[in-house]
C-alpha atoms as a PDB file:
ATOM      1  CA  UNK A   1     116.584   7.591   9.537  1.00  0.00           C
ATOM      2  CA  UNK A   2     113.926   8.329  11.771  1.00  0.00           C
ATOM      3  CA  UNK A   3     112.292  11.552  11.001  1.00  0.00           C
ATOM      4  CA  UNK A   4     111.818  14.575  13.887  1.00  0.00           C
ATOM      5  CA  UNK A   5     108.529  15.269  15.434  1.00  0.00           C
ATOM      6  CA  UNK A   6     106.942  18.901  14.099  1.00  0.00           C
ATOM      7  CA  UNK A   7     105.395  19.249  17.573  1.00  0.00           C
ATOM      8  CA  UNK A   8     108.023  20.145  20.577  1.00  0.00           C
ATOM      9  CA  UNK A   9     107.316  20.638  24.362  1.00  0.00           C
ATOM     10  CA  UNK A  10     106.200  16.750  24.252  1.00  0.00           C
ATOM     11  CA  UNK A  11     105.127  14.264  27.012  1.00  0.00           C
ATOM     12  CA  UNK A  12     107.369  11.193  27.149  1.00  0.00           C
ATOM     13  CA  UNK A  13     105.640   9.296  29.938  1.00  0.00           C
ATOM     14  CA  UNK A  14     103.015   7.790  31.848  1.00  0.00           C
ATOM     15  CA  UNK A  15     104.807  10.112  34.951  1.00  0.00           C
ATOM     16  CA  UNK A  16     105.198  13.090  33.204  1.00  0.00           C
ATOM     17  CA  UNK A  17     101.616  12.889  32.036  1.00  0.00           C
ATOM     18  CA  UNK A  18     100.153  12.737  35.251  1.00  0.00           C
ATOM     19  CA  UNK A  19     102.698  15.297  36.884  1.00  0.00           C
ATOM     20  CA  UNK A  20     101.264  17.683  34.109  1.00  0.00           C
ATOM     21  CA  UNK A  21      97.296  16.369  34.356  1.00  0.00           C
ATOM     22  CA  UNK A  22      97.082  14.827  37.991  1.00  0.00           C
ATOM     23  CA  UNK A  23      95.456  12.066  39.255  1.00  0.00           C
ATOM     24  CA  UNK A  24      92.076  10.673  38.381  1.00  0.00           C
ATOM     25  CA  UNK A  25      89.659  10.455  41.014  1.00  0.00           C
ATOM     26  CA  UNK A  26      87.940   7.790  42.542  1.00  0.00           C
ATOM     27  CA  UNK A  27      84.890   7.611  40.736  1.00  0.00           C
ATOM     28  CA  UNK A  28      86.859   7.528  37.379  1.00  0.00           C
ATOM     29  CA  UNK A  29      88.797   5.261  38.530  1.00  0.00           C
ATOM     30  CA  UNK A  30      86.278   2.695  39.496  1.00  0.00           C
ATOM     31  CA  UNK A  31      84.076   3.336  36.938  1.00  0.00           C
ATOM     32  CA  UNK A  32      84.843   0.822  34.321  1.00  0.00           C
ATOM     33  CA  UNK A  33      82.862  -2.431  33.949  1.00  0.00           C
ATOM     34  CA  UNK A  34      84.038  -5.444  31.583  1.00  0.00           C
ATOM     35  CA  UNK A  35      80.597  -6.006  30.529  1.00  0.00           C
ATOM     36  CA  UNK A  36      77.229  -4.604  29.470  1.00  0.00           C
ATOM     37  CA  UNK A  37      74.965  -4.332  32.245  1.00  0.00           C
ATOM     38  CA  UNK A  38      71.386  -3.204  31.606  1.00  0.00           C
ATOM     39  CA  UNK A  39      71.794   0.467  31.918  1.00  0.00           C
ATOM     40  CA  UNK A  40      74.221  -0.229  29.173  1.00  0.00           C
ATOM     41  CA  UNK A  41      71.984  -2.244  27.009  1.00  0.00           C
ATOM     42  CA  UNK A  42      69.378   0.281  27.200  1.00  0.00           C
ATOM     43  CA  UNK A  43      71.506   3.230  26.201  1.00  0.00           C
ATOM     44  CA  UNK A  44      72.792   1.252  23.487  1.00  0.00           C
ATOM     45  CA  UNK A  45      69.184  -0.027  21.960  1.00  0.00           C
ATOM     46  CA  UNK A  46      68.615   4.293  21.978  1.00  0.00           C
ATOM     47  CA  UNK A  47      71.634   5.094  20.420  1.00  0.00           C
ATOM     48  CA  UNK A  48      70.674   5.632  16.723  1.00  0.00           C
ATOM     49  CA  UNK A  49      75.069   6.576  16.340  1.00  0.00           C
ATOM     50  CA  UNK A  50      78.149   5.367  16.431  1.00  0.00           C
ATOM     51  CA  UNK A  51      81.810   5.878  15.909  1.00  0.00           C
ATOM     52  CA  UNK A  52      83.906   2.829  15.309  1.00  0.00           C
ATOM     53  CA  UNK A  53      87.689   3.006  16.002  1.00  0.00           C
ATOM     54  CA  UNK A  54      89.842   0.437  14.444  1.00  0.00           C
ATOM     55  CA  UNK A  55      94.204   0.056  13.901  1.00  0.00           C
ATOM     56  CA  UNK A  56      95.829  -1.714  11.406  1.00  0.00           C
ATOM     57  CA  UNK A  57      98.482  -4.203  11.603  1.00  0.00           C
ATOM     58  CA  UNK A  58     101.318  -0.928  11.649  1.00  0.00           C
ATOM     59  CA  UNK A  59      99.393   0.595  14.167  1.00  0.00           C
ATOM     60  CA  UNK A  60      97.512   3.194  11.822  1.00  0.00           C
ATOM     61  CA  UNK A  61      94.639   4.206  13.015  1.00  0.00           C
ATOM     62  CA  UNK A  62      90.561   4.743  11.328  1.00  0.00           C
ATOM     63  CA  UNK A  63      87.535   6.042  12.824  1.00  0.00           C
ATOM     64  CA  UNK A  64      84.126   5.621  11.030  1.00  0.00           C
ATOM     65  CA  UNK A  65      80.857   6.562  11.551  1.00  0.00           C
ATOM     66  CA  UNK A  66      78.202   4.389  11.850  1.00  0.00           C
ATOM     67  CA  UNK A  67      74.102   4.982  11.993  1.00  0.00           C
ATOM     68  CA  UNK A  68      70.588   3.743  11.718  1.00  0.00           C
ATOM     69  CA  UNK A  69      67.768   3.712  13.356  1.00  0.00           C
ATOM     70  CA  UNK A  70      68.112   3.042  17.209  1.00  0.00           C
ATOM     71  CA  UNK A  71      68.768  -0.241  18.212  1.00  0.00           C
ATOM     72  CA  UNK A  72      70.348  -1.061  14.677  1.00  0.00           C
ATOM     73  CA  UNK A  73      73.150  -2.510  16.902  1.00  0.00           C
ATOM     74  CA  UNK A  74      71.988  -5.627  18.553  1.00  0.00           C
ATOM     75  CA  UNK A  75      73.428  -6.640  22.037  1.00  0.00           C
ATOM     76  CA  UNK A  76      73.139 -10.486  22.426  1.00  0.00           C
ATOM     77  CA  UNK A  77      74.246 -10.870  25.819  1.00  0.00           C
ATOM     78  CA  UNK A  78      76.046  -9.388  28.477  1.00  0.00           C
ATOM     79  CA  UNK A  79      79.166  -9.580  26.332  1.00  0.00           C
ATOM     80  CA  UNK A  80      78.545  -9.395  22.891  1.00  0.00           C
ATOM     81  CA  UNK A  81      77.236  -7.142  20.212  1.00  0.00           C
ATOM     82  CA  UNK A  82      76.715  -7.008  16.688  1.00  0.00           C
ATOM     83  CA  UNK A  83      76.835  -4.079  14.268  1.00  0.00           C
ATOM     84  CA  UNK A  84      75.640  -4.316  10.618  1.00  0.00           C
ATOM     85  CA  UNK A  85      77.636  -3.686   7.876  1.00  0.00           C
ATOM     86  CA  UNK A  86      75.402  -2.079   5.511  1.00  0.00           C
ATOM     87  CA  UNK A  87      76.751  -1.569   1.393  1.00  0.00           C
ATOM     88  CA  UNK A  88      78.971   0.954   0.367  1.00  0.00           C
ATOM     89  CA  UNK A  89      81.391   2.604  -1.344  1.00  0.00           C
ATOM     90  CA  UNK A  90      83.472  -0.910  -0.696  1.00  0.00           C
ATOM     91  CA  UNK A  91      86.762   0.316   0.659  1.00  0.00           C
ATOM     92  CA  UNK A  92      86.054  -1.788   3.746  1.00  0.00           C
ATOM     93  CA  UNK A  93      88.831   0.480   6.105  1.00  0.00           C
ATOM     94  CA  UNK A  94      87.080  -0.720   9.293  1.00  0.00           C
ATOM     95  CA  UNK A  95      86.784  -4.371   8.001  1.00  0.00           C
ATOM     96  CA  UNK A  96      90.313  -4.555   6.678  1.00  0.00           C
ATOM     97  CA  UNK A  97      91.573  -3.336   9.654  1.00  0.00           C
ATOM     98  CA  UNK A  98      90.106  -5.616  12.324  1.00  0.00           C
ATOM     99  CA  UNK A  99      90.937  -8.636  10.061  1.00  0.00           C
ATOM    100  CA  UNK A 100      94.630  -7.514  10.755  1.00  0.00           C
ATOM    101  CA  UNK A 101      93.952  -6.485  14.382  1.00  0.00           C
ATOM    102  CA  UNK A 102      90.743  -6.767  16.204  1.00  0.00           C
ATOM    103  CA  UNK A 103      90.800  -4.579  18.754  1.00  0.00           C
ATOM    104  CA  UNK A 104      88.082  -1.835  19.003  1.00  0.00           C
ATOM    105  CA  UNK A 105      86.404   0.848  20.008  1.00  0.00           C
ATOM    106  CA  UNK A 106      83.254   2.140  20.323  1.00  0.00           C
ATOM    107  CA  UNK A 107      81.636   5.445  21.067  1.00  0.00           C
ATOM    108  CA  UNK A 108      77.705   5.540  21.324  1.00  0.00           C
ATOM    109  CA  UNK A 109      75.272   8.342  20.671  1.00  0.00           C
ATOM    110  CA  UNK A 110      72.428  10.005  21.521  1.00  0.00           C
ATOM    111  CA  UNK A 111      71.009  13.169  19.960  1.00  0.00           C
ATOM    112  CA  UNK A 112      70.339  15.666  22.766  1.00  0.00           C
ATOM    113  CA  UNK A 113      72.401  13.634  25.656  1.00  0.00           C
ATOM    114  CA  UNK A 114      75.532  14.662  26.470  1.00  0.00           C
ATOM    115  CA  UNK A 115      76.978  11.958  28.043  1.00  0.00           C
ATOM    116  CA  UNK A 116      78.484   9.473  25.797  1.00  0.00           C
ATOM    117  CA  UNK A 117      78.761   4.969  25.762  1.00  0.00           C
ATOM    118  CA  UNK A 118      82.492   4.204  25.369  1.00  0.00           C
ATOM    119  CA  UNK A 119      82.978  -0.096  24.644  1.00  0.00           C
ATOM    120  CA  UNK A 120      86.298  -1.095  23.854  1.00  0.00           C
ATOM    121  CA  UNK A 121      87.089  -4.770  22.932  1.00  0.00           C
ATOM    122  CA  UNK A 122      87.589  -7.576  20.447  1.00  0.00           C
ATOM    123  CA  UNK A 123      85.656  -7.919  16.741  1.00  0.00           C
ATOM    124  CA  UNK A 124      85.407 -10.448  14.469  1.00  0.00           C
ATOM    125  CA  UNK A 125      83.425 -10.491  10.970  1.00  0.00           C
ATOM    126  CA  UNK A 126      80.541 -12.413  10.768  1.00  0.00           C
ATOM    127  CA  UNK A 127      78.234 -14.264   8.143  1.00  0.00           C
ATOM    128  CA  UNK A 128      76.030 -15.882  10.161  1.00  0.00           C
ATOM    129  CA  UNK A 129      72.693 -15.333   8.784  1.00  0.00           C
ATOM    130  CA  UNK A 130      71.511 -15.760  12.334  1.00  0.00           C
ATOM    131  CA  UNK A 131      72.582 -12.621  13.299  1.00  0.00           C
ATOM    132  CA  UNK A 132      72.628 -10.508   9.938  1.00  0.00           C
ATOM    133  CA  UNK A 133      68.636 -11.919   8.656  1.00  0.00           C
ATOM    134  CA  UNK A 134      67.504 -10.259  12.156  1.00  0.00           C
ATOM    135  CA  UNK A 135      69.288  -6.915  10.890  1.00  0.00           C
ATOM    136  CA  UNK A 136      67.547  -7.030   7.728  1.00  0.00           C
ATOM    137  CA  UNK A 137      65.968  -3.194   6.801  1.00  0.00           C
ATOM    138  CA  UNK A 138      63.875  -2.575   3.860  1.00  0.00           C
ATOM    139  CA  UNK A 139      64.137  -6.203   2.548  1.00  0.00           C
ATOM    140  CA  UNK A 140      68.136  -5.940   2.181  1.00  0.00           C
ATOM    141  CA  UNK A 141      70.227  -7.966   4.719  1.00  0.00           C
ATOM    142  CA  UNK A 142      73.356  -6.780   5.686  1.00  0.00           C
ATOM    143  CA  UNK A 143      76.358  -8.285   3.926  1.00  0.00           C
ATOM    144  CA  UNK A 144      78.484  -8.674   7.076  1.00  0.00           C
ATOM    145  CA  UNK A 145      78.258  -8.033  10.729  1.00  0.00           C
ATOM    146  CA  UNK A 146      80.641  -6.800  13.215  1.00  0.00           C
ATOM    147  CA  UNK A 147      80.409  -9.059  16.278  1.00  0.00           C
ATOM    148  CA  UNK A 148      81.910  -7.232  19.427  1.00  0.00           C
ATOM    149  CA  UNK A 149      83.341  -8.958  22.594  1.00  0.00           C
ATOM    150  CA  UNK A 150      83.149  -6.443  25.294  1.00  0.00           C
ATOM    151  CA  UNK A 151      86.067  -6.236  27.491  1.00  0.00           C
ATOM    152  CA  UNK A 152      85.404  -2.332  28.598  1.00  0.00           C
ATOM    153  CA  UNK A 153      82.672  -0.698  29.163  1.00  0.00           C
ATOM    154  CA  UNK A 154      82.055   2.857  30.594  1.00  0.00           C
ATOM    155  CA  UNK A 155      80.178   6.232  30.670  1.00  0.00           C
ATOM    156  CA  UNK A 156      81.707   9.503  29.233  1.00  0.00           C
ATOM    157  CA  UNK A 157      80.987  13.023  30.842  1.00  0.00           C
ATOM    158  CA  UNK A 158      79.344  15.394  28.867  1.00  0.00           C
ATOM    159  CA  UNK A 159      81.929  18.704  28.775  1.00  0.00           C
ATOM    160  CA  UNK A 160      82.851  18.124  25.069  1.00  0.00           C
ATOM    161  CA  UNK A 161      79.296  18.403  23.910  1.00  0.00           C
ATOM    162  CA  UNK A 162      78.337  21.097  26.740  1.00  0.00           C
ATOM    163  CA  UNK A 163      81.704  23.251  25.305  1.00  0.00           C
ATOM    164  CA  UNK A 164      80.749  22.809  22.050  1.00  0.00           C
ATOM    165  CA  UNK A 165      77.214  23.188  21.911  1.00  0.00           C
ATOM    166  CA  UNK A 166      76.965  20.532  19.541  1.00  0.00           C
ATOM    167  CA  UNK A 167      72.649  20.258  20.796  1.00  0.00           C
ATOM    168  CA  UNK A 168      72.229  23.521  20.322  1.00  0.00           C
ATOM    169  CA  UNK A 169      70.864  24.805  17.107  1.00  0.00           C
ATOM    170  CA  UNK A 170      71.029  28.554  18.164  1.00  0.00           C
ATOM    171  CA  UNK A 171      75.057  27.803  18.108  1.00  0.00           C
ATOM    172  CA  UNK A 172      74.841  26.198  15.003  1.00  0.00           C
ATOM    173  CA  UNK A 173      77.653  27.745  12.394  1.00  0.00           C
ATOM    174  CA  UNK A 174      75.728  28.882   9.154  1.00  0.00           C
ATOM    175  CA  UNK A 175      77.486  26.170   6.412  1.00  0.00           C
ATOM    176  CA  UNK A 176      76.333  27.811   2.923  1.00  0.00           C
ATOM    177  CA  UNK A 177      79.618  29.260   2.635  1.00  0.00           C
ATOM    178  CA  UNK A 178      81.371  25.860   3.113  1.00  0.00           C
ATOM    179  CA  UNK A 179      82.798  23.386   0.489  1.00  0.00           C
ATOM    180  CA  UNK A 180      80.203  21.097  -0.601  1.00  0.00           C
ATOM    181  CA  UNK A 181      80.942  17.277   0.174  1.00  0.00           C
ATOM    182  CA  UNK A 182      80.851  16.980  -3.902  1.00  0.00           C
ATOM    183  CA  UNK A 183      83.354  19.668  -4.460  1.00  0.00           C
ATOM    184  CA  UNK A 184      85.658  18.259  -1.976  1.00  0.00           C
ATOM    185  CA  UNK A 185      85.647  14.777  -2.680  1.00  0.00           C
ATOM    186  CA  UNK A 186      86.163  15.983  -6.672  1.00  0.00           C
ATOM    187  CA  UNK A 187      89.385  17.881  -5.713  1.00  0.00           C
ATOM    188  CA  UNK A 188      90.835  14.802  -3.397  1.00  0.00           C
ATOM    189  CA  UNK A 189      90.361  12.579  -6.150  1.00  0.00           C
ATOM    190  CA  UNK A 190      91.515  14.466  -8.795  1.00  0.00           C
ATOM    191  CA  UNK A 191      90.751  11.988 -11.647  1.00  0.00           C
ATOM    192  CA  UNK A 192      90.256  13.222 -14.968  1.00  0.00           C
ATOM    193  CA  UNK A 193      86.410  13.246 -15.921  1.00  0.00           C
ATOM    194  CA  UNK A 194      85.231  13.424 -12.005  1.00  0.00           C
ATOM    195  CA  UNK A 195      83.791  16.936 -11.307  1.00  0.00           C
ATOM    196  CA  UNK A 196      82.001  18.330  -8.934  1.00  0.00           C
ATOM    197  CA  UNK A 197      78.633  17.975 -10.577  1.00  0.00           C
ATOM    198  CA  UNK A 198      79.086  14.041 -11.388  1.00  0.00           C
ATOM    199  CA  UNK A 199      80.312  13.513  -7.868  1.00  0.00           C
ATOM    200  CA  UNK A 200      77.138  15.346  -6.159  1.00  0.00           C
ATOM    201  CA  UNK A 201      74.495  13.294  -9.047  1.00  0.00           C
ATOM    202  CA  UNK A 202      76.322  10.340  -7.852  1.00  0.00           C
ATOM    203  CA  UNK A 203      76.207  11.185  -4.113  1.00  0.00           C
ATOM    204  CA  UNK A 204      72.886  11.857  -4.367  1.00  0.00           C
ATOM    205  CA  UNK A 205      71.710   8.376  -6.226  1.00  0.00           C
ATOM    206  CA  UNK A 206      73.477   6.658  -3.450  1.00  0.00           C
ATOM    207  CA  UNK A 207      71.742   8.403  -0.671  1.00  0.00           C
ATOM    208  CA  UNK A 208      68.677   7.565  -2.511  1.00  0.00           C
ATOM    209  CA  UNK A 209      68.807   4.175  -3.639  1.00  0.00           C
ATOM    210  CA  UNK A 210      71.460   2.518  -2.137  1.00  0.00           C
ATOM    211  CA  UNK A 211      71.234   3.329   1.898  1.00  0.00           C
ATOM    212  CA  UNK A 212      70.659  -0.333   2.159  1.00  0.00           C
END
């Protein structure tokens, strides 16, 4: 039996959304390209950030974060990209999930620019040491890469980071009084032995020795 929403007041369709919303305007209508043209290309080789939204094959859905130094993402052409896939904890969410269904999407950042990159389109995994060798940081080569065909590409306004101050240290929240990473991660997994202290010496031998 199929379970009822929690949420009520709820938008059923295309019509009703824009009846509530409107109508975009012209310019974000047109706005959209289907590949990377050089103003995309150079925002990408600045962008040192990036979150990567997958769905699995029962249409759950994953976003992950993904950073280096800028240009770790390397566009080949007009149409494709790459992204490394660096070592980890080994879950492999994003991975998993685009072997099952491959389409993506992309959000590119910039510290201190408001406006965001949005790509949406079609990955594959990749072991061609053609692409991964010239990703190769600190002597260790990326295990996999994330090749991107680009079937959207478009520019993002910046009102989420200009309402949420997100560049601006002097609206920074203070954080000491927050739950460290360790402590949460220790309570999610609730395994006998794991404690707060073994997860933060742990955390902290990864971020050390195994970035790469």
């Amino acid at each position: 039996m199929k379970s009822e929403p929690s949420f009520k007041h709820l938008i059923h369709s295309i019509a009703e959304l824009c009846e509530v919303a409107g109508d975009p305007g012209e310019l974000a209508n047109n706005k959209v390209i289907s590949y990377l043209d050089q103003n995309c290309m150079e925002f990408i080789k600045h962008s040192p950030f990036l979150v990567l939204s997958t769905v699995n094959q029962i249409g759950d859905c994953d976003a992950s974060p993904r950073g280096d130094q800028p240009g770790f993402v390397h566009v080949l052409d007009s149409t494709r990209l790459i992204i490394p896939e660096r070592k980890g904890n080994k879950r492999l969410d994003s991975i998993q999930n685009i072997l099952t269904q491959p389409s993506v999407g992309l959000l590119f950042i910039i510290p201190g620019t408001g406006e965001t990159l949005r790509v949406n389109g079609t990955a594959y995994i990749t072991r061609d040491p053609k692409y991964l060798e010239k990703m190769t940081v600190q002597g260790k080569t990326p295990l996999l890469g994330i090749g991107v065909e680009v079937k959207e590409c478009f520019l993002h306004c910046a009102k989420a980071f200009k309402r949420s101050k997100l560049w601006e240290p002097e609206h920074w929240p203070e954080t000491g009084h927050l739950p460290s990473a360790a402590k949460m991660m220790a309570a999610h997994a609730n395994m006998p032995g794991v404690t707060e202290e073994s997860v933060e010496k742990n955390l902290k031998e990864s971020y050390k020795k195994r970035l790469y």
